[in-house]
C-alpha atoms as a PDB file:
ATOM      1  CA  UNK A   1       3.670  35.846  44.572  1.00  0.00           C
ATOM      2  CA  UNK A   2       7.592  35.398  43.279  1.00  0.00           C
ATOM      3  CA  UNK A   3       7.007  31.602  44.162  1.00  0.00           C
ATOM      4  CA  UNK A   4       3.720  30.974  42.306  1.00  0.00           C
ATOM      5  CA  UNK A   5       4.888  32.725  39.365  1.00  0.00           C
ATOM      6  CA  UNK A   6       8.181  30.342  39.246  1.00  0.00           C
ATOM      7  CA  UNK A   7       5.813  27.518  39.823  1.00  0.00           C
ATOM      8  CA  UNK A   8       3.496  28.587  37.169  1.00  0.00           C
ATOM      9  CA  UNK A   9       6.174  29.038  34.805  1.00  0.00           C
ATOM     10  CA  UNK A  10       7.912  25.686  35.290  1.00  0.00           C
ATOM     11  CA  UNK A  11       4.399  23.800  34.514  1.00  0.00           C
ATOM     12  CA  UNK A  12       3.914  26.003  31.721  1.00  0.00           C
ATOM     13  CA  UNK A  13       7.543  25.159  30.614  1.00  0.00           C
ATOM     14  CA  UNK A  14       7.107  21.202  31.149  1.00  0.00           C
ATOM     15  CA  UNK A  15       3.465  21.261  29.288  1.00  0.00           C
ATOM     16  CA  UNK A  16       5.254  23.163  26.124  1.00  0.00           C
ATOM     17  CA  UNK A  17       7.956  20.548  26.182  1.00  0.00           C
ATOM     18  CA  UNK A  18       5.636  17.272  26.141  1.00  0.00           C
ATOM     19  CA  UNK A  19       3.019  18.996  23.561  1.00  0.00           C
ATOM     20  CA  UNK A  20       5.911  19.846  21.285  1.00  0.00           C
ATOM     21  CA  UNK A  21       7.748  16.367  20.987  1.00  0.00           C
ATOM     22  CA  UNK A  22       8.231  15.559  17.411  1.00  0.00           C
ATOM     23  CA  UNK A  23       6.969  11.899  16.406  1.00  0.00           C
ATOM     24  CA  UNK A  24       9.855  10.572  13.821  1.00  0.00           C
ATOM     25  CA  UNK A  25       7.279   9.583  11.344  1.00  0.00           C
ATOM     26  CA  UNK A  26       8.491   8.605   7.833  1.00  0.00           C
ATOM     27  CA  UNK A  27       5.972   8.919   4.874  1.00  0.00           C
ATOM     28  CA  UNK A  28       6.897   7.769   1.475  1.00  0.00           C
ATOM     29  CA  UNK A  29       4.070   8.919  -0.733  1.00  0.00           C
ATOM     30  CA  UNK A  30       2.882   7.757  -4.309  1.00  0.00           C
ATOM     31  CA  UNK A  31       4.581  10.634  -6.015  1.00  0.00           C
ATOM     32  CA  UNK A  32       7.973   9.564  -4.323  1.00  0.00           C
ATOM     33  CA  UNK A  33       8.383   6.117  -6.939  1.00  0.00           C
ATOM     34  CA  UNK A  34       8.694   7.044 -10.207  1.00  0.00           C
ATOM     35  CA  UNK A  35       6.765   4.287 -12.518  1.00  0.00           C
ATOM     36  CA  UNK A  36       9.093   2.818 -15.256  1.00  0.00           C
ATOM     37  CA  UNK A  37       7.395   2.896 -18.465  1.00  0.00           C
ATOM     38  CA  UNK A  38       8.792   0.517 -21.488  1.00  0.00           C
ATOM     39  CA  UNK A  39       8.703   1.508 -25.152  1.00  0.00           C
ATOM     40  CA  UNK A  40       7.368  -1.136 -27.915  1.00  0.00           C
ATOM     41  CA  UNK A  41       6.592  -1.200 -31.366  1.00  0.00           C
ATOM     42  CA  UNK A  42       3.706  -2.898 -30.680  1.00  0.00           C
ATOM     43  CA  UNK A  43      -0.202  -1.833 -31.301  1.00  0.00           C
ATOM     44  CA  UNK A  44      -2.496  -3.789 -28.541  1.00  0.00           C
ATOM     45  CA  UNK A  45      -5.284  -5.868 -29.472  1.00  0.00           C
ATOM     46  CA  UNK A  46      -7.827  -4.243 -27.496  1.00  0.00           C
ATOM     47  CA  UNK A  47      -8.812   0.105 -27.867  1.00  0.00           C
ATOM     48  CA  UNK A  48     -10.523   0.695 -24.670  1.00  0.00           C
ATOM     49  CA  UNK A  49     -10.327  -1.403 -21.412  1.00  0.00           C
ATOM     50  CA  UNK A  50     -11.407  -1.064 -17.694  1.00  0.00           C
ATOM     51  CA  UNK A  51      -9.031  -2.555 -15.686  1.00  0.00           C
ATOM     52  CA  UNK A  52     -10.025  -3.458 -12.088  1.00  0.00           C
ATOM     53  CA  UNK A  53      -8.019  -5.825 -11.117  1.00  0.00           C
ATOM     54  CA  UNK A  54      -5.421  -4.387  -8.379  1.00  0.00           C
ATOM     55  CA  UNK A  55      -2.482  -2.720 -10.113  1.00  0.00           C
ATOM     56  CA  UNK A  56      -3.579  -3.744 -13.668  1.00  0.00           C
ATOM     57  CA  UNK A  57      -4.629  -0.104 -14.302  1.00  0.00           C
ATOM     58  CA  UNK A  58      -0.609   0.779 -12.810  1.00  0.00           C
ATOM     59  CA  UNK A  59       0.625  -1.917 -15.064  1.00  0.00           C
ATOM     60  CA  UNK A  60      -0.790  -0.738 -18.681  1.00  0.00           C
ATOM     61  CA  UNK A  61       0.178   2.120 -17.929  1.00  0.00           C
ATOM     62  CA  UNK A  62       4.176   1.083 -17.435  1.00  0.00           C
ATOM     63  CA  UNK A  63       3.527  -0.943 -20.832  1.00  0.00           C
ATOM     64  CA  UNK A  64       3.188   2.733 -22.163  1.00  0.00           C
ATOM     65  CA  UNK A  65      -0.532   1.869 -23.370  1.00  0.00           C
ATOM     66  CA  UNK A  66      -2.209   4.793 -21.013  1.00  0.00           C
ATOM     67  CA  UNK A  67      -4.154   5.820 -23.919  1.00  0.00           C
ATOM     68  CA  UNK A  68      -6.683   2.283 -24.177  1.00  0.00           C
ATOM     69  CA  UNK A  69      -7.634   3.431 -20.355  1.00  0.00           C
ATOM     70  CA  UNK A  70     -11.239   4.047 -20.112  1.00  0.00           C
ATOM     71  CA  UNK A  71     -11.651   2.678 -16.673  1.00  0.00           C
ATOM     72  CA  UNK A  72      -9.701   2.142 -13.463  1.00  0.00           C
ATOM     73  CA  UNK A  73      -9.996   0.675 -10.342  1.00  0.00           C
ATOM     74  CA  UNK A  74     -10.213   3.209  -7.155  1.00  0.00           C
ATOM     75  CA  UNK A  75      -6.707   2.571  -5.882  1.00  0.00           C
ATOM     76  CA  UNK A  76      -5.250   2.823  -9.094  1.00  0.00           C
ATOM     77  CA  UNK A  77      -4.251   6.945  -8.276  1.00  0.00           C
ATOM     78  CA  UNK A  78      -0.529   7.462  -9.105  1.00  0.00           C
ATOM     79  CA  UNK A  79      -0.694  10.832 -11.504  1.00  0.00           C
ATOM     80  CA  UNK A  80      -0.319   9.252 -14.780  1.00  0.00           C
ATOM     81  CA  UNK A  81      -3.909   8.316 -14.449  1.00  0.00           C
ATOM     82  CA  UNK A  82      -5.622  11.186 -12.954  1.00  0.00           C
ATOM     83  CA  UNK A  83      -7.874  10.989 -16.029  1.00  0.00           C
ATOM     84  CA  UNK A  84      -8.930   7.880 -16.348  1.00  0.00           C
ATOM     85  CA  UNK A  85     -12.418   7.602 -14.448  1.00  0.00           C
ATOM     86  CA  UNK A  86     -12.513   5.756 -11.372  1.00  0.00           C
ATOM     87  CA  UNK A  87     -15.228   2.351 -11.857  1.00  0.00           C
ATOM     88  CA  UNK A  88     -15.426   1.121  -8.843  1.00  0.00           C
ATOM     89  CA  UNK A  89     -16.214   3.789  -6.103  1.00  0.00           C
ATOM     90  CA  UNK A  90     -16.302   2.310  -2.550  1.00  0.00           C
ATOM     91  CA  UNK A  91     -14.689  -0.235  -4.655  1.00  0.00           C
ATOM     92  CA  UNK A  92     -17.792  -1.643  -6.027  1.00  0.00           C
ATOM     93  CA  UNK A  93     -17.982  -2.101  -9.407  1.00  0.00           C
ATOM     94  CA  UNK A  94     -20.392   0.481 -11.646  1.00  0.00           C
ATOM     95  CA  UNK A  95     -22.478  -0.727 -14.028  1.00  0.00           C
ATOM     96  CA  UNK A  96     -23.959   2.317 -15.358  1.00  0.00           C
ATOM     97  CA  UNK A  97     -19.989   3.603 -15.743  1.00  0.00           C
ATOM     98  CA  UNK A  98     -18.482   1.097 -17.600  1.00  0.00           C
ATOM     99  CA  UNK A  99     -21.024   0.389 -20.187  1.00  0.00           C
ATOM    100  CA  UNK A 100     -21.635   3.709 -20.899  1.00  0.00           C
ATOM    101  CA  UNK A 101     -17.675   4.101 -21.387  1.00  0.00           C
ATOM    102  CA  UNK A 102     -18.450   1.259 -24.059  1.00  0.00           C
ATOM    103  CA  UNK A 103     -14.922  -0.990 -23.502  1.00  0.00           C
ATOM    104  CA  UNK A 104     -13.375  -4.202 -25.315  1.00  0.00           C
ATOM    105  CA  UNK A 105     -11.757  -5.635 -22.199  1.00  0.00           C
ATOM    106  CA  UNK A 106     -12.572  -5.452 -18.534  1.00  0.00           C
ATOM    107  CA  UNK A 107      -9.855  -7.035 -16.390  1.00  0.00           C
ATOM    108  CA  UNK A 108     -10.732  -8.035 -13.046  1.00  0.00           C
ATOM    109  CA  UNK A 109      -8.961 -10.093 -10.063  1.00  0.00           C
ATOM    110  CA  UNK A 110     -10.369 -12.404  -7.432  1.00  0.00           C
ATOM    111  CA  UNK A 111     -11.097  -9.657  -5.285  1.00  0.00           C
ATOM    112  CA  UNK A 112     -13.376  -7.175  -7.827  1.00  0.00           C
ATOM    113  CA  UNK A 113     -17.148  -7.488  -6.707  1.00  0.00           C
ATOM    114  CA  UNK A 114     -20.167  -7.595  -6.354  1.00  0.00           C
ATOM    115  CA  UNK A 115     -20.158 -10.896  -8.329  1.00  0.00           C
ATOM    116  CA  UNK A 116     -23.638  -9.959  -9.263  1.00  0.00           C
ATOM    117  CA  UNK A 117     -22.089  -7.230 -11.040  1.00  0.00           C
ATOM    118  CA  UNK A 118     -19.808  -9.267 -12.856  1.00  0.00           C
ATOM    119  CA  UNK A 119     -21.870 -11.395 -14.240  1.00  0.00           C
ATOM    120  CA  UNK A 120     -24.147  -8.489 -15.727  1.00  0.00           C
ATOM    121  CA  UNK A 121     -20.838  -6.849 -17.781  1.00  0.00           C
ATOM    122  CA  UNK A 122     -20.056 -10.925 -18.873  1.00  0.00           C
ATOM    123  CA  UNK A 123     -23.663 -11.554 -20.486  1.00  0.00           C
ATOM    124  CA  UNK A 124     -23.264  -8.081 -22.089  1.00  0.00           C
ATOM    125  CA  UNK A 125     -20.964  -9.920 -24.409  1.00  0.00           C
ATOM    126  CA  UNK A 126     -17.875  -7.745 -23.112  1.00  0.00           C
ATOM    127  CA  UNK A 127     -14.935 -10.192 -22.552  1.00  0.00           C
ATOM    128  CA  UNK A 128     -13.721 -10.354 -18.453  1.00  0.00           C
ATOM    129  CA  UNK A 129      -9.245 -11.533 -18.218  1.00  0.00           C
ATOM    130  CA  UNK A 130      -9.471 -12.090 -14.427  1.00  0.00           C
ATOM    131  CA  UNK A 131      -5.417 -11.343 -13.416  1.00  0.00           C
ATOM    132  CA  UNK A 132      -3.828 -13.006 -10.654  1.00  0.00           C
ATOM    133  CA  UNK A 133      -3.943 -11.164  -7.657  1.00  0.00           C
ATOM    134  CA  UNK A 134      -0.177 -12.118  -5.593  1.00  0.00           C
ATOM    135  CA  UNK A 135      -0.070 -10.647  -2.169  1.00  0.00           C
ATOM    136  CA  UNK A 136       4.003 -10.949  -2.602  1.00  0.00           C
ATOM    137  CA  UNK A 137       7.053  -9.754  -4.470  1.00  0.00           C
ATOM    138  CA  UNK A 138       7.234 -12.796  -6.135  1.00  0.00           C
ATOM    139  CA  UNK A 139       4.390 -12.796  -8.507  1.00  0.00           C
ATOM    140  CA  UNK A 140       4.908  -8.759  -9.663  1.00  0.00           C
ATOM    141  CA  UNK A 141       6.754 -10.151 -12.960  1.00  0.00           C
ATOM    142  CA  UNK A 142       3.538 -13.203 -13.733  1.00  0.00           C
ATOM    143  CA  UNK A 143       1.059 -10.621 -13.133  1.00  0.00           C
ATOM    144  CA  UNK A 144       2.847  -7.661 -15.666  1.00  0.00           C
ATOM    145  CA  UNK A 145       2.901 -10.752 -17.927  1.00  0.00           C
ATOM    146  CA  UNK A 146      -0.469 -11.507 -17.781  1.00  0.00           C
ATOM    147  CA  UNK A 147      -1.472  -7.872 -18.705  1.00  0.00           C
ATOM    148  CA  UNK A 148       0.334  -7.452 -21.082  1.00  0.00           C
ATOM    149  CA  UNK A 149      -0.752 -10.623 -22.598  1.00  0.00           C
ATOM    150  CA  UNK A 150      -4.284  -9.574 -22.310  1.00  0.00           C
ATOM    151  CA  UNK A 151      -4.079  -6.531 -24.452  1.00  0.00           C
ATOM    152  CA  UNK A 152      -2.087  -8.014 -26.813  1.00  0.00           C
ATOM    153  CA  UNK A 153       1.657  -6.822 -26.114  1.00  0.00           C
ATOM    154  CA  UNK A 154       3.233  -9.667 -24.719  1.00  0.00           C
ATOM    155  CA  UNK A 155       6.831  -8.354 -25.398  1.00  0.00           C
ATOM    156  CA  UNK A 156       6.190  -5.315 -23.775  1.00  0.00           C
ATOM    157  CA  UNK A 157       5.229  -7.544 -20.965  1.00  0.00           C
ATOM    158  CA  UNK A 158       8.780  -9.337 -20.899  1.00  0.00           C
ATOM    159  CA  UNK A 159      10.410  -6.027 -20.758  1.00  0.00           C
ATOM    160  CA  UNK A 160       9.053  -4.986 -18.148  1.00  0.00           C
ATOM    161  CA  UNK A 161       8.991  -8.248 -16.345  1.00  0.00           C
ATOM    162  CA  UNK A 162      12.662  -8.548 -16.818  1.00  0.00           C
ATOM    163  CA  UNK A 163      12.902  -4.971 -14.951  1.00  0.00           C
ATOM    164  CA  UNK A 164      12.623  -6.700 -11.425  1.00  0.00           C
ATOM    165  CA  UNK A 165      16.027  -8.054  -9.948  1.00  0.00           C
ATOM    166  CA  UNK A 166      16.411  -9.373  -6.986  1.00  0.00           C
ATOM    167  CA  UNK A 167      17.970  -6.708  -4.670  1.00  0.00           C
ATOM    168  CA  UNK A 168      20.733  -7.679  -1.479  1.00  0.00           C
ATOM    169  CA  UNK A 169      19.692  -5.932   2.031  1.00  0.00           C
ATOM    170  CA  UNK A 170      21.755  -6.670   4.680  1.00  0.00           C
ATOM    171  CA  UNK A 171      19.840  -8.246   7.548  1.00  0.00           C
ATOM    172  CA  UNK A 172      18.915  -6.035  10.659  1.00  0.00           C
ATOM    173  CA  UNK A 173      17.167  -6.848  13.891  1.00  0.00           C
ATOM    174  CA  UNK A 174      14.638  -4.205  13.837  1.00  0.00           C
ATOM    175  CA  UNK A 175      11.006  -4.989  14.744  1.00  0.00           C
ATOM    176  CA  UNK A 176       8.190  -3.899  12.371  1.00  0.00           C
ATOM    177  CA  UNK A 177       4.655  -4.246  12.913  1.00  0.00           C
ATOM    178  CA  UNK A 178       2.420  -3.638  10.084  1.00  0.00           C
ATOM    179  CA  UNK A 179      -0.580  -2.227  11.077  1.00  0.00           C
ATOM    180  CA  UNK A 180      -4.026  -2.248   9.170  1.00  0.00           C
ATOM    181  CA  UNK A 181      -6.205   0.647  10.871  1.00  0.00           C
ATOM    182  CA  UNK A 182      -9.206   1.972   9.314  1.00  0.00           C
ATOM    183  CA  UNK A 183      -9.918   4.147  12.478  1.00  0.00           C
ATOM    184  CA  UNK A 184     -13.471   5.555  10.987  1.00  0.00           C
ATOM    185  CA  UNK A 185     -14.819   1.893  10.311  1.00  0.00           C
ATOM    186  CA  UNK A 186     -13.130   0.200  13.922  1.00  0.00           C
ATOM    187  CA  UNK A 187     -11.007  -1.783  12.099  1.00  0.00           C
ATOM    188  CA  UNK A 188      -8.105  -2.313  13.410  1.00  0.00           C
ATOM    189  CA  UNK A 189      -5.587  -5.372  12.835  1.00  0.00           C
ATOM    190  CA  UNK A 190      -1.655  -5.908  13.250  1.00  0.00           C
ATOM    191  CA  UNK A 191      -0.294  -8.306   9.643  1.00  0.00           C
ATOM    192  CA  UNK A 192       1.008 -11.486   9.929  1.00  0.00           C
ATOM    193  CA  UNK A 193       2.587 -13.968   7.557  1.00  0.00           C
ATOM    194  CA  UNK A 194       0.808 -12.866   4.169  1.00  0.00           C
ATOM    195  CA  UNK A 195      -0.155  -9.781   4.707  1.00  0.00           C
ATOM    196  CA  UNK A 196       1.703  -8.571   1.888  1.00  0.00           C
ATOM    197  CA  UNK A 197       3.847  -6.426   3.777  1.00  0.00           C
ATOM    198  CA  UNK A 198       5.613  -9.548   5.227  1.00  0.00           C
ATOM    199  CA  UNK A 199       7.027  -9.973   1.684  1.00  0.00           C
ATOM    200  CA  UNK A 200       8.237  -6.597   1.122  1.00  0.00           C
ATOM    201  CA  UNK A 201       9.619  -6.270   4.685  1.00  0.00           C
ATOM    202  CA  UNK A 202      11.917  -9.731   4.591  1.00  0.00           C
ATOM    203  CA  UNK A 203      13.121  -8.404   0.896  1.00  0.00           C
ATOM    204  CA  UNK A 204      14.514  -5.456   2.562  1.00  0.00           C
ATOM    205  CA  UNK A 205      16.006  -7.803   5.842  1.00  0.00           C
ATOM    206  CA  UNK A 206      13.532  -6.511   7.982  1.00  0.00           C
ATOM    207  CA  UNK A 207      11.716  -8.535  10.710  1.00  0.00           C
ATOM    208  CA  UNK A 208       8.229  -8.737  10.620  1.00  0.00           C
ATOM    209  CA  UNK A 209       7.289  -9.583  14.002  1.00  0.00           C
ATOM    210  CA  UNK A 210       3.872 -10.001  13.520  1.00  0.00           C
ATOM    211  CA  UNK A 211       4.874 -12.604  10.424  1.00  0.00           C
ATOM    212  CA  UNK A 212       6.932 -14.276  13.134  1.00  0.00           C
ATOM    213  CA  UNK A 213       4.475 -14.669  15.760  1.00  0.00           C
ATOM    214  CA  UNK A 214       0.804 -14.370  14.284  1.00  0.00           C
ATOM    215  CA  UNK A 215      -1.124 -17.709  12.805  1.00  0.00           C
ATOM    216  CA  UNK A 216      -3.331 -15.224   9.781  1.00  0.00           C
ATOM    217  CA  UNK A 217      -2.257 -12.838   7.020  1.00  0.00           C
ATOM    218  CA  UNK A 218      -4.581 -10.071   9.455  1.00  0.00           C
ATOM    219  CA  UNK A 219      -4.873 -10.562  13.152  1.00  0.00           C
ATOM    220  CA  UNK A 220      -7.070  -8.683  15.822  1.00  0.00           C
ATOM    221  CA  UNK A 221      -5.056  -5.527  17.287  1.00  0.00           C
ATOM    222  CA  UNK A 222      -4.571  -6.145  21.197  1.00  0.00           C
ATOM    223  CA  UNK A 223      -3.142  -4.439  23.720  1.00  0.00           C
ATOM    224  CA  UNK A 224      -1.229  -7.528  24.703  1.00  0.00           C
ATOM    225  CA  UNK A 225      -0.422  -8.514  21.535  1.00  0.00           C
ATOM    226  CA  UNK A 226       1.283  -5.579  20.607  1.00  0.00           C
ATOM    227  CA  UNK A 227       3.088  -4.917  23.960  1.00  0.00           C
ATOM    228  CA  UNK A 228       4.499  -8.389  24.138  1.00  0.00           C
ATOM    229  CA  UNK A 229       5.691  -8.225  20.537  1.00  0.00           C
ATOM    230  CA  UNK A 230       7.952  -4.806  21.548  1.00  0.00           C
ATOM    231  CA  UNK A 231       8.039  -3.494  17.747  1.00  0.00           C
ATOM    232  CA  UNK A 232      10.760  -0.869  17.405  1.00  0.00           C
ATOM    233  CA  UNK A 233       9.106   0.618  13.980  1.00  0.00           C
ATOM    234  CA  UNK A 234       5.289   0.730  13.200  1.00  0.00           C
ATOM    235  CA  UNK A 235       4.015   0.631   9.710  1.00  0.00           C
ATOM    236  CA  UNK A 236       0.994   1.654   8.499  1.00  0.00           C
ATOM    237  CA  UNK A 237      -0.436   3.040   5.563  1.00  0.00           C
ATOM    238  CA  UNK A 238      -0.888   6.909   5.318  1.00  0.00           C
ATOM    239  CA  UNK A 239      -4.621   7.340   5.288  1.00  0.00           C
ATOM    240  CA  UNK A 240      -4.774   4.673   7.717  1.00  0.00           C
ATOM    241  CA  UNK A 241      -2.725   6.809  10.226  1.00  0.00           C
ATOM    242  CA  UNK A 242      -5.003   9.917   9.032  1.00  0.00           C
ATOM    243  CA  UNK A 243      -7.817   7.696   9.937  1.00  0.00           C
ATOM    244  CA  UNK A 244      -6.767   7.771  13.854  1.00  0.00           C
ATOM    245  CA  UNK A 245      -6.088  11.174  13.521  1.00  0.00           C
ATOM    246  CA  UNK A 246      -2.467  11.124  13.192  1.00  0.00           C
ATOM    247  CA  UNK A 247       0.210   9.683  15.434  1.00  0.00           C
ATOM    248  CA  UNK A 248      -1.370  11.227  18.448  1.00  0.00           C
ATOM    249  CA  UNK A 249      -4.157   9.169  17.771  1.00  0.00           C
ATOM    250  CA  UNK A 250      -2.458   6.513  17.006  1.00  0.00           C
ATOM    251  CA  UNK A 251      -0.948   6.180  20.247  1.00  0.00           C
ATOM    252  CA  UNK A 252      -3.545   6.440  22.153  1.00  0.00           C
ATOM    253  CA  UNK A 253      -4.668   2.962  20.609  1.00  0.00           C
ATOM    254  CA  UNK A 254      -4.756   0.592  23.599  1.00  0.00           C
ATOM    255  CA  UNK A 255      -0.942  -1.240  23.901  1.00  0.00           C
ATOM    256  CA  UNK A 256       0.543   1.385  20.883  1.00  0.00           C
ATOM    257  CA  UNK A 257       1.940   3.688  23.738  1.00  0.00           C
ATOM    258  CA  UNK A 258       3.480   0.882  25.709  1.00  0.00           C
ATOM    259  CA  UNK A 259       5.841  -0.636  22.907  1.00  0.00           C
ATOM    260  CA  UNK A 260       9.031   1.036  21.768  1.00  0.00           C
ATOM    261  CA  UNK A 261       7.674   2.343  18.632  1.00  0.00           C
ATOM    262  CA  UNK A 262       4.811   3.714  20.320  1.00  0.00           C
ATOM    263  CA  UNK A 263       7.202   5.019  22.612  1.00  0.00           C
ATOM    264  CA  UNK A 264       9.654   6.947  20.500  1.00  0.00           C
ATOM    265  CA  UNK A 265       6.422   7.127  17.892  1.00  0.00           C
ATOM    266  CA  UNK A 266       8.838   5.681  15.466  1.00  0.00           C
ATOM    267  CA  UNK A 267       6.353   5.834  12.115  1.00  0.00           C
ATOM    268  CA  UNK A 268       6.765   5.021   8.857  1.00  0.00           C
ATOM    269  CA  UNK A 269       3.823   5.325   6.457  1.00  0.00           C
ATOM    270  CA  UNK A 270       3.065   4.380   2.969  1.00  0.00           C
ATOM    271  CA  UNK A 271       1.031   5.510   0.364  1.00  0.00           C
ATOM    272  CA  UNK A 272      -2.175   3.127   0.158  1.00  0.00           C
ATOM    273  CA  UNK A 273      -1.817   2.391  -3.493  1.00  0.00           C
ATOM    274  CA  UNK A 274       1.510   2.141  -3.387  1.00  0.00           C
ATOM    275  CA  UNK A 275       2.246  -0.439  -0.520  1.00  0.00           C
ATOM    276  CA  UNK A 276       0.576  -3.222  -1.356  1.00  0.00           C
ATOM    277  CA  UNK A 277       0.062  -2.604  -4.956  1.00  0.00           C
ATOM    278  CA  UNK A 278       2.837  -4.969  -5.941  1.00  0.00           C
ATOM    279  CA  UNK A 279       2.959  -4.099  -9.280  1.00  0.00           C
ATOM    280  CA  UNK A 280       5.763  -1.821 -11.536  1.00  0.00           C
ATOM    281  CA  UNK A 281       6.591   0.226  -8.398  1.00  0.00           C
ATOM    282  CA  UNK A 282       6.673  -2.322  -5.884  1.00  0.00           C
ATOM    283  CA  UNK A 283      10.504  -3.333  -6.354  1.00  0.00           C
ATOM    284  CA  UNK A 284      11.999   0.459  -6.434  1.00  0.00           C
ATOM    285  CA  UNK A 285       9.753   1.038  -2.807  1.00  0.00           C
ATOM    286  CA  UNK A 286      12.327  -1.325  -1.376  1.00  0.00           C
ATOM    287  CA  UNK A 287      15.345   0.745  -0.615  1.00  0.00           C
ATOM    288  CA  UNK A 288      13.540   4.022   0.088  1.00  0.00           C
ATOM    289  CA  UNK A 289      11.633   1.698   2.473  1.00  0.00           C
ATOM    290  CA  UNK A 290      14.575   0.476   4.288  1.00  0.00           C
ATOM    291  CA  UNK A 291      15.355   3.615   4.315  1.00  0.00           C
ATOM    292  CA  UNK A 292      12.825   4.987   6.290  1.00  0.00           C
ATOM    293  CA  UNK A 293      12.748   2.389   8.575  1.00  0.00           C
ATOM    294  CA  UNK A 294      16.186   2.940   9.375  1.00  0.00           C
ATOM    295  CA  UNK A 295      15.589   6.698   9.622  1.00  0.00           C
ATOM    296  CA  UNK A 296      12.931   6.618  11.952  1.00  0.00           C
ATOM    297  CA  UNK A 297      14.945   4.251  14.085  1.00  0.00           C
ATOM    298  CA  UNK A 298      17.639   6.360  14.585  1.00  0.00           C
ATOM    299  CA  UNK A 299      15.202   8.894  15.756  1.00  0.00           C
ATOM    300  CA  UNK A 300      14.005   6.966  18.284  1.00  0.00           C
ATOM    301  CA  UNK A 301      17.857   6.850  19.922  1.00  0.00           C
END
């Protein structure tokens, strides 16, 4: 009896170690980037606007010009707009919403749809700025330009521009993978070179592995492709990693457990309209995203 009891125990003892291993998961959420907002004297050209093209909503608001917000686009949702509606649910564009909220200017990107939609709001004599839509570091200052410029406040646009420097990380030989999951719709893909993520992960000396070894911007998650690549970090955004269920979810993705990170469920996570926003936020992400990367790697030691 003396020697199934010790048995028992020791199983019970070796089950509550395994279930109680702490993943060294990193999230940096919207709230953690404060946006810079500029002052200027000037009064825009335009009262109310909808903007829907990625970040543009993010952007006005930096020019200090929150107040000519009428619409937004869906992952526009840092605070400072928690009242402005929301126009494009399921990120398709409403209609019924944005003429009954009666705007000047809608500005939209190359990505804002349906089309069918579009073209509706353009014969209702409302004038359409379509923004560029840069999936890199590099076009954050054209793109707060162009805002700006479409409202009317094009020096408030240059001050802000002239906000981004160019900031020195000293190069490491970490591994990343960025991972896009959507576990509730099957998607799941591992970023290569244009992802977006590519961009903000060479700023900070990173390697991107999947930028160094993948032919498209998003490539088909495999078990082999993962396991060969042997990333010591994984990055994902956080609802995609809520989407799996969490990091023990996550892992249980077919080749996630058999890589380092998967291993030592080194995690870092990003708030979805932060990470790939690239807009006013994007450049003071950078260090708190080396950061975690580093954090979560010396975890996994």
């Amino acid at each position: 009896m003396k020697k199934l009891l010790t048995i028992t125990l020791i199983l019970s003892v070796a089950v509550t170690g395994c279930s109680t291993q702490k993943p060294a998961v990193s999230d940096i959420s919207a709230t953690d980037i404060a946006l810079p907002i500029v002052q200027s004297v000037e009064v825009p050209a335009v009262k109310r606007v909808v903007a829907l093209a990625n970040g543009s909503a993010e952007i006005i608001a930096a020019l200090g010009f929150t107040s000519i917000l009428v619409g937004r686009d869906v992952a526009s949702s840092i605070p400072e707009l928690k009242n402005v509606p929301v126009d494009n649910p399921s990120h398709n564009v409403s209609i019924e919403n944005i003429l009954s909220q009666n705007p000047d200017l809608i500005l939209i990107d190359a990505n804002t749809s349906p089309q069918t939609a579009l073209d509706t709001l353009r014969k209702s004599g409302i004038k359409l700025v379509t923004i560029s839509d840069p999936f890199n570091l590099n076009g954050v200052a054209i793109k707060e330009k162009e805002v700006a410029s479409a409202i009317g406040t094009p020096l408030a646009g240059l001050k802000l521009a002239s906000q981004i420097q160019s900031a020195n990380f000293p190069k490491s030989e970490l591994k990343v993978a960025f991972l896009y999951v959507r576990g509730t719709s099957a998607i799941y893909l591992i970023g290569g070179k244009g992802s977006g993520a590519d961009s903000l992960l060479t700023a900070i000396g990173m390697r991107d592995i999947g930028a160094e070894k993948l032919p498209h911007p998003f490539n088909s998650m495999t078990a082999e492709e993962l396991i060969s690549m042997k990333p010591d970090v994984l990055l994902l955004m956080t609802k995609g990693l809520q989407s799996v269920s969490g990091v023990d979810g996550l892992v249980q993705l077919p080749g996630i457990a058999q890589t380092p990170a998967g291993k030592n469920r080194a995690i870092v996570t990003v708030d979805d309209s932060l990470l790939l926003s690239f807009g006013p936020r994007s450049v003071a992400l950078l260090p708190k995203l080396r950061a975690a990367i580093e954090k979560v790697a010396r975890k996994a030691k």
